[in-house]
PDB file of N, CA and C in Angstrom:
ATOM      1  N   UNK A   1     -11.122  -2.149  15.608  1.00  0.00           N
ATOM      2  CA  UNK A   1     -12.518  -2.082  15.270  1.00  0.00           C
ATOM      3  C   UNK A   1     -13.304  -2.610  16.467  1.00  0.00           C
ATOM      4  N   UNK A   2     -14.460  -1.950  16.727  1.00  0.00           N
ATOM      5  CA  UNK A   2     -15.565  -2.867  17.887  1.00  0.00           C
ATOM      6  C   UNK A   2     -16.965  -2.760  17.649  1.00  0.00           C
ATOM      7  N   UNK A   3     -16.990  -3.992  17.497  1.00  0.00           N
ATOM      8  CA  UNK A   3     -18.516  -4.083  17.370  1.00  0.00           C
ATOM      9  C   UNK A   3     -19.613  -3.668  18.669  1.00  0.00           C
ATOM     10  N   UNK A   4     -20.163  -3.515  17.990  1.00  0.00           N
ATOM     11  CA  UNK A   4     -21.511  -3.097  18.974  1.00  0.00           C
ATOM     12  C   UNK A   4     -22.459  -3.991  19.022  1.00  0.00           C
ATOM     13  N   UNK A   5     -23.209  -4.172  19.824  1.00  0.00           N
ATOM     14  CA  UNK A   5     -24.949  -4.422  20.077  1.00  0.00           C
ATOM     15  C   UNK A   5     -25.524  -3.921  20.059  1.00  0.00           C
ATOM     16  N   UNK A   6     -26.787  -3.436  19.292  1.00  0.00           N
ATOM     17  CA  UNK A   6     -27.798  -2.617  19.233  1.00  0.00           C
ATOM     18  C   UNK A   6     -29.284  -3.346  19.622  1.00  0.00           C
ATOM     19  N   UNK A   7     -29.893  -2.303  20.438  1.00  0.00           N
ATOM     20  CA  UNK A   7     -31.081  -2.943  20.598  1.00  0.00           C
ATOM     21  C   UNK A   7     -32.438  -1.585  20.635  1.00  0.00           C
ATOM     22  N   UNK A   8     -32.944  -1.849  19.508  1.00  0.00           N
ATOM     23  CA  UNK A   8     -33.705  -1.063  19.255  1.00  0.00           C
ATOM     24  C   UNK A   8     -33.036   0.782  18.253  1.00  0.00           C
ATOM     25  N   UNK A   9     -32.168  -0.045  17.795  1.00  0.00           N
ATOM     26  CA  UNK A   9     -31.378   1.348  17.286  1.00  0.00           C
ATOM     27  C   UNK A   9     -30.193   2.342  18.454  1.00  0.00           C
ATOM     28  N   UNK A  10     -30.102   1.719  19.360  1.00  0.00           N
ATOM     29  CA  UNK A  10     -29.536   2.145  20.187  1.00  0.00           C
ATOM     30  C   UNK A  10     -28.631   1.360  21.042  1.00  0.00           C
ATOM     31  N   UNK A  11     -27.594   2.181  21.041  1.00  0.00           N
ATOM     32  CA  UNK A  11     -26.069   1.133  21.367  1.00  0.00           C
ATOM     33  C   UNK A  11     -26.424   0.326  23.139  1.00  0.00           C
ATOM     34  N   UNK A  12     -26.483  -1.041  23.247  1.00  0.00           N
ATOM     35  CA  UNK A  12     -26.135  -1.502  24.273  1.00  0.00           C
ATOM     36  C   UNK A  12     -24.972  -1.409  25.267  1.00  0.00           C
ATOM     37  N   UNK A  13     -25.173  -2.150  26.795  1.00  0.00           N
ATOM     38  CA  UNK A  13     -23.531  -1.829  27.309  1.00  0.00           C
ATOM     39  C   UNK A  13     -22.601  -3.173  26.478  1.00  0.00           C
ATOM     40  N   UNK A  14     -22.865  -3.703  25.770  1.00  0.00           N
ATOM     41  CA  UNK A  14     -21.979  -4.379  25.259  1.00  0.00           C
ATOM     42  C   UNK A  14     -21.180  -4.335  24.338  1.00  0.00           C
ATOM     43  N   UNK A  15     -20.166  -4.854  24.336  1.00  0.00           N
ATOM     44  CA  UNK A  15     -19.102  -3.820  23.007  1.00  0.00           C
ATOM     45  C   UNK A  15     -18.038  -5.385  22.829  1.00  0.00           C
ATOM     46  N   UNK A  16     -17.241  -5.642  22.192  1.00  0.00           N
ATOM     47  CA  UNK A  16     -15.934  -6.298  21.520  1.00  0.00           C
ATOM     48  C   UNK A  16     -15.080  -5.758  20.528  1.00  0.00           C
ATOM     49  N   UNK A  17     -13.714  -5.413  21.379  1.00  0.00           N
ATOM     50  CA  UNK A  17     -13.094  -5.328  20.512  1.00  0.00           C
ATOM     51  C   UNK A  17     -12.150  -6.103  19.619  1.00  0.00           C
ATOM     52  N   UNK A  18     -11.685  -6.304  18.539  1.00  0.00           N
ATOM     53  CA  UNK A  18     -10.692  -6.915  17.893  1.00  0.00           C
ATOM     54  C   UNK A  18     -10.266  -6.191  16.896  1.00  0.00           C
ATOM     55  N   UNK A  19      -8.663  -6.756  17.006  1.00  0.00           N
ATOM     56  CA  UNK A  19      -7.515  -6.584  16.476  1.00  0.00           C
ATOM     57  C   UNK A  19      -7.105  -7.530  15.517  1.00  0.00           C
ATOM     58  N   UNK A  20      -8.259  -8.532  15.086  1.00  0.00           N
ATOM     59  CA  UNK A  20      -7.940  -9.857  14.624  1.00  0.00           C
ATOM     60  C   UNK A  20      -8.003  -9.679  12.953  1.00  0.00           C
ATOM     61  N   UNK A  21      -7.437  -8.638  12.464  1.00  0.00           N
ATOM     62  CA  UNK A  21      -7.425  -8.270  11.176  1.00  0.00           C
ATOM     63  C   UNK A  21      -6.735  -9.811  10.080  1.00  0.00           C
ATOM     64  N   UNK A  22      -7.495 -10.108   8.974  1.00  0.00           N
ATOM     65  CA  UNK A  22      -7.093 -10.738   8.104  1.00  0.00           C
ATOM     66  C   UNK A  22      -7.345 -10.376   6.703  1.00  0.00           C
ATOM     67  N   UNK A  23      -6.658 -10.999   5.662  1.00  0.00           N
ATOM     68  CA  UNK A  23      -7.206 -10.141   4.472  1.00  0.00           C
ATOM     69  C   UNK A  23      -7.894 -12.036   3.402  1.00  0.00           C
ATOM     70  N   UNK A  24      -8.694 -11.542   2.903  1.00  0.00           N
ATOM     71  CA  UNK A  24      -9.207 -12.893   2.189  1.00  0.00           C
ATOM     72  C   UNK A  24      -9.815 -12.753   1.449  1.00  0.00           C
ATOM     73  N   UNK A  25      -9.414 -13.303   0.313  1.00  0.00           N
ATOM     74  CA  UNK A  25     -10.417 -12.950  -1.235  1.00  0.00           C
ATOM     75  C   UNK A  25     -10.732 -11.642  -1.700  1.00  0.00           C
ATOM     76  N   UNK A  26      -9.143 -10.681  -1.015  1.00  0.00           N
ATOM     77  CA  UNK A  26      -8.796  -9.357  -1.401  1.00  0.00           C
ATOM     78  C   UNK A  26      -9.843  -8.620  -0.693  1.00  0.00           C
ATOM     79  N   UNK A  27     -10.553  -8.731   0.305  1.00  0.00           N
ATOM     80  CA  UNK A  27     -11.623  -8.059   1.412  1.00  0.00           C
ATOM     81  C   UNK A  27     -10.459  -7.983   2.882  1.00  0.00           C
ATOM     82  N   UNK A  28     -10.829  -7.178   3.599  1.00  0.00           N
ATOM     83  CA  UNK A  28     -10.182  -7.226   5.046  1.00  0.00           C
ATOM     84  C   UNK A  28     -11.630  -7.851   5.900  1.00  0.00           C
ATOM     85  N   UNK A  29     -10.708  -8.557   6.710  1.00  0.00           N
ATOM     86  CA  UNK A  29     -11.716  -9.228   7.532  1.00  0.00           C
ATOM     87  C   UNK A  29     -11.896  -9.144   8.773  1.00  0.00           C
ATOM     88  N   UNK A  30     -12.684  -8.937   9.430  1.00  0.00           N
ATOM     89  CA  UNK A  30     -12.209  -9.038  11.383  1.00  0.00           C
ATOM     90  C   UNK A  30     -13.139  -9.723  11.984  1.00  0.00           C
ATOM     91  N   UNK A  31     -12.234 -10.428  12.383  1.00  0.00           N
ATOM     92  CA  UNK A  31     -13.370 -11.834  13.291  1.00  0.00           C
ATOM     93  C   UNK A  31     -13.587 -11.446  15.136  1.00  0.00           C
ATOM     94  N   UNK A  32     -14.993 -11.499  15.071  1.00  0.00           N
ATOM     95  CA  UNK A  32     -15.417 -11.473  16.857  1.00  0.00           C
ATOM     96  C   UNK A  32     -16.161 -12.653  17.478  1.00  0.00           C
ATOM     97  N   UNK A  33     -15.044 -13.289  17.799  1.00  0.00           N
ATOM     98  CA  UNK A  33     -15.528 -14.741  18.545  1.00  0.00           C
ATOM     99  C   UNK A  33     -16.170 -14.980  19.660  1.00  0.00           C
ATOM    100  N   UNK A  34     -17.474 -15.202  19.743  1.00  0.00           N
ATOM    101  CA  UNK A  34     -18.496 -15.323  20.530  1.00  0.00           C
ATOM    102  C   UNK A  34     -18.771 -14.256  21.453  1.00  0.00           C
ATOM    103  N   UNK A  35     -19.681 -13.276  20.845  1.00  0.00           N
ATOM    104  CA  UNK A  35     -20.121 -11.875  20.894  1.00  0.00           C
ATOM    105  C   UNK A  35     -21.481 -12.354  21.663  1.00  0.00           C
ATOM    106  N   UNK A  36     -21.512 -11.443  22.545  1.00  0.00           N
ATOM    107  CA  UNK A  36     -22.572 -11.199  23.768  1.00  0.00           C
ATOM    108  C   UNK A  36     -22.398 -12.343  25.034  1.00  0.00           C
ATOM    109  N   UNK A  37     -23.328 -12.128  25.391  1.00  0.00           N
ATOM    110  CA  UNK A  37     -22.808 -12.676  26.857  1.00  0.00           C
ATOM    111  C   UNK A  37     -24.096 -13.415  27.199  1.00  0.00           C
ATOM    112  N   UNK A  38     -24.336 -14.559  28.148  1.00  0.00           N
ATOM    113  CA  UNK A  38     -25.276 -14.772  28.740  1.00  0.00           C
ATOM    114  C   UNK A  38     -26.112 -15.341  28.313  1.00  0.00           C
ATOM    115  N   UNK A  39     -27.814 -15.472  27.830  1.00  0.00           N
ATOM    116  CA  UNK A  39     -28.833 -15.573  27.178  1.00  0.00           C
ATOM    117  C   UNK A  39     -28.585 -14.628  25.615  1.00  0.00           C
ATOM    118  N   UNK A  40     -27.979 -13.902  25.594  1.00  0.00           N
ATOM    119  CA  UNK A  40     -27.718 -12.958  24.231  1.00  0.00           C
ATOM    120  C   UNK A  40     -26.619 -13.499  23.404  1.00  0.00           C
ATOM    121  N   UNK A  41     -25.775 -14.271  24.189  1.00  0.00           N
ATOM    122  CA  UNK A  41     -24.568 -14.536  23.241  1.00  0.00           C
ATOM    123  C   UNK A  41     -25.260 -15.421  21.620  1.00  0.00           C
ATOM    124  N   UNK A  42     -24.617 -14.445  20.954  1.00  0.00           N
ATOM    125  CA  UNK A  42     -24.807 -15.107  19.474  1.00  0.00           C
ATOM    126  C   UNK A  42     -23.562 -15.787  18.630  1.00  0.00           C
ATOM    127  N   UNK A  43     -23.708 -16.524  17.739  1.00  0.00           N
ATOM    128  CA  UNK A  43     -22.262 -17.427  17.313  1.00  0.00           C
ATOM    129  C   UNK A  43     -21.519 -16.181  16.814  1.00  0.00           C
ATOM    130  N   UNK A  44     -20.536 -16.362  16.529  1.00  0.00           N
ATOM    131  CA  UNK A  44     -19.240 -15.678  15.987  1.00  0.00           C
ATOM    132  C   UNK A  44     -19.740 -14.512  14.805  1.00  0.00           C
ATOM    133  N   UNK A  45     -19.014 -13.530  15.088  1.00  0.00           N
ATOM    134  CA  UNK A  45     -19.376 -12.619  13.859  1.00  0.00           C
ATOM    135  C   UNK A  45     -17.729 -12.551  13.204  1.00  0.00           C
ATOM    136  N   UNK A  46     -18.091 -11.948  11.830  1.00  0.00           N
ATOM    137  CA  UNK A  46     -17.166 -11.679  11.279  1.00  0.00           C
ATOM    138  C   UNK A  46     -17.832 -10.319  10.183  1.00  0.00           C
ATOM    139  N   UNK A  47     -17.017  -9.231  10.411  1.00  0.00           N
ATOM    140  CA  UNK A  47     -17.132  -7.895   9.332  1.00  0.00           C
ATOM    141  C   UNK A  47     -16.355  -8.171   8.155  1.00  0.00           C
ATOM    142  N   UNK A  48     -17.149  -8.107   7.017  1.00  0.00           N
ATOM    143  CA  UNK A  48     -15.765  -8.119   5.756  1.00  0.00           C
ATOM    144  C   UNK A  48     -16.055  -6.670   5.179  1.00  0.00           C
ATOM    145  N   UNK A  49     -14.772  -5.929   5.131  1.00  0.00           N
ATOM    146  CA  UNK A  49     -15.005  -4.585   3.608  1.00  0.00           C
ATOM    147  C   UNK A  49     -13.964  -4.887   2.668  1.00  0.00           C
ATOM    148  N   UNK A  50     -14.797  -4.584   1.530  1.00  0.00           N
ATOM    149  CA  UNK A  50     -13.886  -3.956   0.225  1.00  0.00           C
ATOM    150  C   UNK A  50     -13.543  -3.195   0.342  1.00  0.00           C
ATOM    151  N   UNK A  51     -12.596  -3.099  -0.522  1.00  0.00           N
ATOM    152  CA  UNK A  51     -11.834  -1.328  -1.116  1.00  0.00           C
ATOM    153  C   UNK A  51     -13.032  -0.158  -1.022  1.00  0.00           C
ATOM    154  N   UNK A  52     -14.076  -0.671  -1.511  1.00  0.00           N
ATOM    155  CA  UNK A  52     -14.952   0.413  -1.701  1.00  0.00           C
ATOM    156  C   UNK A  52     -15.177   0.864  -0.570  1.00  0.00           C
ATOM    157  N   UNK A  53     -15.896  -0.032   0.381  1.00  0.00           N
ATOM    158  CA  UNK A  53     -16.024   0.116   1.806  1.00  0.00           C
ATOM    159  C   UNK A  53     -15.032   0.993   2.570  1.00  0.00           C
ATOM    160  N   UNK A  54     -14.422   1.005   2.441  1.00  0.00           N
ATOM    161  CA  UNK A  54     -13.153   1.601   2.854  1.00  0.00           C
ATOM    162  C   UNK A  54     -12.818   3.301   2.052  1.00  0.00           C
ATOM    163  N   UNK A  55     -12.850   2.840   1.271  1.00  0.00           N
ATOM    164  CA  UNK A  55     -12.964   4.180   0.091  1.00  0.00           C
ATOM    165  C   UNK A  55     -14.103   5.707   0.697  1.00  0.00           C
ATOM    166  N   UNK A  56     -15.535   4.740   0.863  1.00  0.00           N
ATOM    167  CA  UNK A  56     -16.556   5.459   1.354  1.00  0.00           C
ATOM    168  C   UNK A  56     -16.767   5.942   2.738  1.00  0.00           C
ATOM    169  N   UNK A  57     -15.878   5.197   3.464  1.00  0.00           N
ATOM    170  CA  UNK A  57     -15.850   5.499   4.994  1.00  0.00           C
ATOM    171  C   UNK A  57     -14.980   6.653   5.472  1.00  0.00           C
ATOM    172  N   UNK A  58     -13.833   6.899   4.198  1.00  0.00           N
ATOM    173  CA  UNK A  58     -12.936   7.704   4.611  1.00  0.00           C
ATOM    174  C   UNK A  58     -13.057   9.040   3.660  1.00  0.00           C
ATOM    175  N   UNK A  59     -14.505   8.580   2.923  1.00  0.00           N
ATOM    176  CA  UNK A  59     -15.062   9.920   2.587  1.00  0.00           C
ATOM    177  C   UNK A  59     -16.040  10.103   3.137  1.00  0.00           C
ATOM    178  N   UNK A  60     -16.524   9.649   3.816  1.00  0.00           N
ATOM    179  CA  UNK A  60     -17.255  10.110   4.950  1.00  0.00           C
ATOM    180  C   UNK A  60     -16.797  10.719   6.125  1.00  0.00           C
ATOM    181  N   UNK A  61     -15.860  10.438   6.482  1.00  0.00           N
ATOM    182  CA  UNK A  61     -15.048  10.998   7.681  1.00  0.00           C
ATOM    183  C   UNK A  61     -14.446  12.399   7.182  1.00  0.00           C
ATOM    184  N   UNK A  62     -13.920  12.417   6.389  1.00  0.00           N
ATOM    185  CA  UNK A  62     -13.168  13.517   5.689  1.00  0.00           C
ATOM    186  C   UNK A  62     -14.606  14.998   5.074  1.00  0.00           C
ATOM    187  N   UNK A  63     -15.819  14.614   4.912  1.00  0.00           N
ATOM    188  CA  UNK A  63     -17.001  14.991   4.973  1.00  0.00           C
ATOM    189  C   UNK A  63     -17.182  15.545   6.159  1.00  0.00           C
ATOM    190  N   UNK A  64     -17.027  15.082   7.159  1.00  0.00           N
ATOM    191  CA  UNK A  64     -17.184  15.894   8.619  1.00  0.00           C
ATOM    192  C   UNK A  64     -15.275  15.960   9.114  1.00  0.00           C
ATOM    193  N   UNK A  65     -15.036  16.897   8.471  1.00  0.00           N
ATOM    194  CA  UNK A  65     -13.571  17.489   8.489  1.00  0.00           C
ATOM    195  C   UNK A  65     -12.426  16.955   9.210  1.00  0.00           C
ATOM    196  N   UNK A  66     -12.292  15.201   9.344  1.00  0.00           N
ATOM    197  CA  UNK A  66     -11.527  14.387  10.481  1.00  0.00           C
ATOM    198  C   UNK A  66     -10.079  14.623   9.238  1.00  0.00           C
ATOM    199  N   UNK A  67      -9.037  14.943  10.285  1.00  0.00           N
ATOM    200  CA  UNK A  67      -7.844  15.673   9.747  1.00  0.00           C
ATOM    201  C   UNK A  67      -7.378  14.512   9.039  1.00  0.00           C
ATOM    202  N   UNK A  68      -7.463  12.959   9.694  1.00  0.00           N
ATOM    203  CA  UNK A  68      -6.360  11.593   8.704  1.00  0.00           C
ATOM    204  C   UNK A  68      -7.533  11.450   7.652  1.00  0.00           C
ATOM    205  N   UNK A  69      -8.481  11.447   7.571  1.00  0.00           N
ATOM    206  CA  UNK A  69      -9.068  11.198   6.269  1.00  0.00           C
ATOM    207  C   UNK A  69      -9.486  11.859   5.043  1.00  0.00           C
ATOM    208  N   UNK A  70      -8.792  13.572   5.531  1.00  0.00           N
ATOM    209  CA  UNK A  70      -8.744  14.570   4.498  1.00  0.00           C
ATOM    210  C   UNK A  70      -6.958  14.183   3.965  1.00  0.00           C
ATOM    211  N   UNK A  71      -6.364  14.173   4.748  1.00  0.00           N
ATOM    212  CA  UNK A  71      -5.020  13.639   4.396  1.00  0.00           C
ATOM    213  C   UNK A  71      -4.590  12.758   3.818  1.00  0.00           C
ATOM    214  N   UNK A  72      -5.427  11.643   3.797  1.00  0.00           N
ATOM    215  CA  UNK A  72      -6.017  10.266   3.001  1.00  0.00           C
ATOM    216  C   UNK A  72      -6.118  10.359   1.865  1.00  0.00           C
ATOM    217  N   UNK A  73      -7.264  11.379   1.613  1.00  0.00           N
ATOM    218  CA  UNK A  73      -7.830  11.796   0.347  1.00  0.00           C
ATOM    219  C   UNK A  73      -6.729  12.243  -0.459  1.00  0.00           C
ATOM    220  N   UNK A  74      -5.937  13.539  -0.134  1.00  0.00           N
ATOM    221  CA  UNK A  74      -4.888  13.849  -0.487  1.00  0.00           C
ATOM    222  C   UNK A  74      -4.156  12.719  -1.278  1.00  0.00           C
ATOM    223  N   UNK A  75      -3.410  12.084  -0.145  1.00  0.00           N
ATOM    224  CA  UNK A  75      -2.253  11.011  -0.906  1.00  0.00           C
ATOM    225  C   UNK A  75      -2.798  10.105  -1.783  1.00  0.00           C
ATOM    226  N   UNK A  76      -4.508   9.593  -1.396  1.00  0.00           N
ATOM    227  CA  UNK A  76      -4.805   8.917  -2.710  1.00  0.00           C
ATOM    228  C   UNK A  76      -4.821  10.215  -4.018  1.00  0.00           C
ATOM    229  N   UNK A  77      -5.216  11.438  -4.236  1.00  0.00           N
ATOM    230  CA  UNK A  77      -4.981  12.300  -5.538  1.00  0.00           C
ATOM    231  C   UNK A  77      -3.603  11.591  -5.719  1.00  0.00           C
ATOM    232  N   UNK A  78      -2.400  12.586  -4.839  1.00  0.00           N
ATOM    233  CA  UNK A  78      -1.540  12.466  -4.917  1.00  0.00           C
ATOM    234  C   UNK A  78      -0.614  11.326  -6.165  1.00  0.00           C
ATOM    235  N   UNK A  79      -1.047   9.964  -5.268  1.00  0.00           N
ATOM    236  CA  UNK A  79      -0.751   8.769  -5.879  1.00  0.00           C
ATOM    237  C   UNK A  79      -1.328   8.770  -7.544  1.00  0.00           C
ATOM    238  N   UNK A  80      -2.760   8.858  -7.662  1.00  0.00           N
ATOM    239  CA  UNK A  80      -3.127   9.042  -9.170  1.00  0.00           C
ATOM    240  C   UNK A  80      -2.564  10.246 -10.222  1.00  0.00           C
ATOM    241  N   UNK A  81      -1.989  11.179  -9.484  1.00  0.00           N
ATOM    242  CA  UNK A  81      -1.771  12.303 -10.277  1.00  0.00           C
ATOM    243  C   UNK A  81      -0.074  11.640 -10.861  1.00  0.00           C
ATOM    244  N   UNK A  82       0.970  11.251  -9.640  1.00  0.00           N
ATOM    245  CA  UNK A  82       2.024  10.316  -9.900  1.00  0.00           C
ATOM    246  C   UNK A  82       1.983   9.455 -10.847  1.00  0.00           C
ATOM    247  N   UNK A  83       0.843   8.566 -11.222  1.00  0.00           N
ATOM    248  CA  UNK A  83       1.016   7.696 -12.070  1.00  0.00           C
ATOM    249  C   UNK A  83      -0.228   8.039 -13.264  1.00  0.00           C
ATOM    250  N   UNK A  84      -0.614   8.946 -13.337  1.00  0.00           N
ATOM    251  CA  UNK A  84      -0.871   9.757 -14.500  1.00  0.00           C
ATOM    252  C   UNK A  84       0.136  10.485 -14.701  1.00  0.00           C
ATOM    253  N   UNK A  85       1.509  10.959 -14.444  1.00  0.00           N
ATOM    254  CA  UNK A  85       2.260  11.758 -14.812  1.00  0.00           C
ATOM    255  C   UNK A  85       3.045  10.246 -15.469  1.00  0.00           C
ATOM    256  N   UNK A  86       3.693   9.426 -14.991  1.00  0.00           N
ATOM    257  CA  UNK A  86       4.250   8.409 -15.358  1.00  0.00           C
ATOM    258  C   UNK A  86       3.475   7.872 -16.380  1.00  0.00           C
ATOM    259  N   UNK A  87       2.683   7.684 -16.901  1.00  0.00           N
ATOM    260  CA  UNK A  87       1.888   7.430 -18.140  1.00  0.00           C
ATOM    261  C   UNK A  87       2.006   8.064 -18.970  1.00  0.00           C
ATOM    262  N   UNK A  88       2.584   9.065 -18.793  1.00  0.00           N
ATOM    263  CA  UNK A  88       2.220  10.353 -20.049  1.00  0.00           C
ATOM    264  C   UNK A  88       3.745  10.667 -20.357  1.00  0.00           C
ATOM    265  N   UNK A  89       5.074  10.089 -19.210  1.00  0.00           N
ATOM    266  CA  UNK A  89       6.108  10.177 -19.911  1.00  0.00           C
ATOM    267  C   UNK A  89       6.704   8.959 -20.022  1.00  0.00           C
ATOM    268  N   UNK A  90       6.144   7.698 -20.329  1.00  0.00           N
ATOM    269  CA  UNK A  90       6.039   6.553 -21.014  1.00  0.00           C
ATOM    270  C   UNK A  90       6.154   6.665 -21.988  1.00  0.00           C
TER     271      UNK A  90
END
């Protein structure tokens, strides 16, 4: 994931990336430790998403035809149709 700087709606040259994935209070988390530089540097950020978050991003992607998040979509049916079939021969 990398965060950006925006200034004025429009991406700055500044960017961070991290890999610093954690999961907490069932959210994924990614921490960016001391983001910007100079006179701009601001304290620490941290992004949290839910499931949902996640849910909506990869129907959004799959919305503008990105091949892993139509494939996504898929295996999540997939998975519900599996355990709606397993329910029903319970």
């Amino acid at each position: 994931m990398i965060l950006h700087r925006m200034k004025n709606n429009v991406d700055s040259s500044y960017e961070r990336p991290s890999q610093d994935w954690k999961i907490h209070d069932g959210k994924a988390v990614v921490d960016f430790p001391k983001f910007g530089h100079g006179t701009e540097r601001n304290p620490d950020f941290r992004v949290t998403l839910t499931w949902q978050d996640v849910e909506e991003i990869v129907d959004a992607l799959a919305n503008k035809k990105h091949e892993k998040a139509l494939r996504a979509q898929k295996a999540f049916r997939l998975a519900g149709a599996i355990e709606d079939l397993v329910k029903i021969s319970s």
